[in-house]
C-alpha atoms as a PDB file:
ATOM      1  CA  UNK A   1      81.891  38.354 106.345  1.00  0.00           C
ATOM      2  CA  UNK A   2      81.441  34.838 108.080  1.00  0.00           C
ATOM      3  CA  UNK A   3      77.860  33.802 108.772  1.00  0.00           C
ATOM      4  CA  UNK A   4      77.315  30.879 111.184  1.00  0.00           C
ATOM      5  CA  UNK A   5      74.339  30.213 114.012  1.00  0.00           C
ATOM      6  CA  UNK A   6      75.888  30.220 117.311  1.00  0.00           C
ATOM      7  CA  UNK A   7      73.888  28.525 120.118  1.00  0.00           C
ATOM      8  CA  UNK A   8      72.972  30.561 123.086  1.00  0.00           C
ATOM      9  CA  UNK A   9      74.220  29.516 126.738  1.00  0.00           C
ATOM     10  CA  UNK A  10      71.337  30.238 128.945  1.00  0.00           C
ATOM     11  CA  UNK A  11      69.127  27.735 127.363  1.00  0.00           C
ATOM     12  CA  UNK A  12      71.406  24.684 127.403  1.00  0.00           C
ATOM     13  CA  UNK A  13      72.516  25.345 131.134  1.00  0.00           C
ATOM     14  CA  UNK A  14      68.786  25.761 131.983  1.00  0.00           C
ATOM     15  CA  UNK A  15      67.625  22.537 130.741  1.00  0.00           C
ATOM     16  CA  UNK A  16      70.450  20.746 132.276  1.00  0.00           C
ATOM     17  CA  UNK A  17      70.075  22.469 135.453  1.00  0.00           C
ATOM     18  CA  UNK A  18      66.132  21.284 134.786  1.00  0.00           C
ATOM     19  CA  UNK A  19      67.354  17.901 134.110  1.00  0.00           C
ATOM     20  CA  UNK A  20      69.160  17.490 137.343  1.00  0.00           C
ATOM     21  CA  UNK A  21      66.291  18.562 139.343  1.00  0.00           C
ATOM     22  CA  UNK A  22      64.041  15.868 137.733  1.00  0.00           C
ATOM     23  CA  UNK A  23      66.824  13.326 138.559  1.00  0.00           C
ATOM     24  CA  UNK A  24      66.683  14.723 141.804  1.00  0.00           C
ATOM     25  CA  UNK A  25      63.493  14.541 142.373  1.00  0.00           C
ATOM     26  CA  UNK A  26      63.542  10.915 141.041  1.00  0.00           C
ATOM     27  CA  UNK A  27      66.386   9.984 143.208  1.00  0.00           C
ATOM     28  CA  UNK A  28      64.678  11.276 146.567  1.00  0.00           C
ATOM     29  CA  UNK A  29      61.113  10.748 146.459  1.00  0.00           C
ATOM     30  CA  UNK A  30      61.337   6.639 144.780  1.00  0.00           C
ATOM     31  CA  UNK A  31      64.440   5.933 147.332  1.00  0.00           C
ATOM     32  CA  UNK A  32      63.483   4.359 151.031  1.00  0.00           C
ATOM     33  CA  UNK A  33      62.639   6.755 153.765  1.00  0.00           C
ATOM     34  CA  UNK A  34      64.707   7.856 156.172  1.00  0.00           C
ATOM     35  CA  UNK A  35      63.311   8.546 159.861  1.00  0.00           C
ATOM     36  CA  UNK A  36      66.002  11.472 160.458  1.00  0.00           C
ATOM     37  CA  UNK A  37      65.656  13.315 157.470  1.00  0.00           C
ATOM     38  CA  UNK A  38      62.837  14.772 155.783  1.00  0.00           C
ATOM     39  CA  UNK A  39      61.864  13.823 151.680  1.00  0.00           C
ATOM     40  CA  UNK A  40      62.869  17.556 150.858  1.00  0.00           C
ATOM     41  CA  UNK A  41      65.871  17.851 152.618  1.00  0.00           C
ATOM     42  CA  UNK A  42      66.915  14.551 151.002  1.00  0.00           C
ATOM     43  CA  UNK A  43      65.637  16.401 147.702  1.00  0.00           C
ATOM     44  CA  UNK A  44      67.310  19.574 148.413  1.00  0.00           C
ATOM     45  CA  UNK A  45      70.637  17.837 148.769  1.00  0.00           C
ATOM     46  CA  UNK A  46      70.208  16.057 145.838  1.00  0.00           C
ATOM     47  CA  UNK A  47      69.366  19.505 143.955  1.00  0.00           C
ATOM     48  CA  UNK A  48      73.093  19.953 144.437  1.00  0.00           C
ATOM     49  CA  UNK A  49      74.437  17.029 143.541  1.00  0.00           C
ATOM     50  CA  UNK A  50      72.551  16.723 140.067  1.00  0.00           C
ATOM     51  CA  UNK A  51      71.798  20.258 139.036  1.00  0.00           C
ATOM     52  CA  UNK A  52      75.490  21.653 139.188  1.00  0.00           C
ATOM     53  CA  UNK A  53      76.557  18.588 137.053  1.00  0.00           C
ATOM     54  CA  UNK A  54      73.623  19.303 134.790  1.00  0.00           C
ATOM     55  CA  UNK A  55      74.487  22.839 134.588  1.00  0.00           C
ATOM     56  CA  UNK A  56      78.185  21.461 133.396  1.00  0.00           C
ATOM     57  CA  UNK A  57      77.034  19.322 131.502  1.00  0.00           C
ATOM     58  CA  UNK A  58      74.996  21.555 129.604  1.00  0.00           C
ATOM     59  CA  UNK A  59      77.877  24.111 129.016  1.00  0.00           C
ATOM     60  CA  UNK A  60      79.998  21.658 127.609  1.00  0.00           C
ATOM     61  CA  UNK A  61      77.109  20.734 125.320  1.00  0.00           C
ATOM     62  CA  UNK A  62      76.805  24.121 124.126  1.00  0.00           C
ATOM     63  CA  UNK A  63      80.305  24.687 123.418  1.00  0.00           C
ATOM     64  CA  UNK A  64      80.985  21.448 121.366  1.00  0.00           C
ATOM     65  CA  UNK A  65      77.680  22.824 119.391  1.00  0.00           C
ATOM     66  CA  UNK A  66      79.670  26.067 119.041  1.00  0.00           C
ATOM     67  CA  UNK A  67      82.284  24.335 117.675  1.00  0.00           C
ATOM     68  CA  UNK A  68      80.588  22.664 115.117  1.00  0.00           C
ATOM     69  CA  UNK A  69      78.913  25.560 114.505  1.00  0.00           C
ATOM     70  CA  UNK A  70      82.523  27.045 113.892  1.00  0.00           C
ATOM     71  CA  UNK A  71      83.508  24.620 111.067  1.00  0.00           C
ATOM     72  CA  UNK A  72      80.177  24.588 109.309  1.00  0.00           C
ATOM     73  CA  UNK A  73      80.454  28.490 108.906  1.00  0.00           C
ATOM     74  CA  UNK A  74      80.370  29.844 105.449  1.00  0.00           C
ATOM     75  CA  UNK A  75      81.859  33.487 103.883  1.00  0.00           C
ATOM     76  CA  UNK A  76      78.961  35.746 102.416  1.00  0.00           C
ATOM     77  CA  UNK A  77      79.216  39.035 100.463  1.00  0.00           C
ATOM     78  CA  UNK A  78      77.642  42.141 101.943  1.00  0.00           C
ATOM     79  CA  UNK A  79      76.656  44.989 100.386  1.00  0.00           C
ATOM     80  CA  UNK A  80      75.355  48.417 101.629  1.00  0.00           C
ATOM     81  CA  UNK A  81      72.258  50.069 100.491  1.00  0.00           C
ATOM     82  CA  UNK A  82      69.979  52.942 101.048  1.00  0.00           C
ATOM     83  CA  UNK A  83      66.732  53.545 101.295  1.00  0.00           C
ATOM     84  CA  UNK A  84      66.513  57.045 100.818  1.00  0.00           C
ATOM     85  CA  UNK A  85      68.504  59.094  97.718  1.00  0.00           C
ATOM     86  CA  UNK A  86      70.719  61.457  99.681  1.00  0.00           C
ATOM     87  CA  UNK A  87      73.380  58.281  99.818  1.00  0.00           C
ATOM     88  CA  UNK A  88      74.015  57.954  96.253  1.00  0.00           C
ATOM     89  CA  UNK A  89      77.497  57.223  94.750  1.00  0.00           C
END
């Protein structure tokens, strides 16, 4: 049996999803106004152009920690037992 910690998705895709936002929100509300568009359409477009490369960016993450992960696996021994004695040998 191989035994390794494997990193889960949803976490690293969330926080760079969360990341973009922030650099979103960074981007949009410290920038110079614009008298056609609104601050949160400005940040709404900018949602898209930061969180989607976050999200990416966070996959890729995860994966290069699964592989890693991979590599630094090691082999372990199982062995059955029983709790109760109908399962004896």
């Amino acid at each position: 049996m191989t035994v390794r910690r494997a990193p889960r998705f949803a976490p690293f895709m969330g926080l760079g999803v969360l990341v973009g936002v922030v650099i979103a929100a960074i981007v949009a509300y410290a920038g110079p106004g614009d008298p056609t568009l609104t601050r949160e359409s400005i940040f709404g477009f900018f949602i898209m152009v930061f969180a989607i490369p976050g999200l990416l960016l966070g996959a890729l993450l995860v994966l290069v920690l699964d592989r890693i992960s991979v590599r630094r696996s090691r082999r372990a021994v199982a062995e059955r037992t029983y709790d109760d004695e109908s399962h004896t040998d």
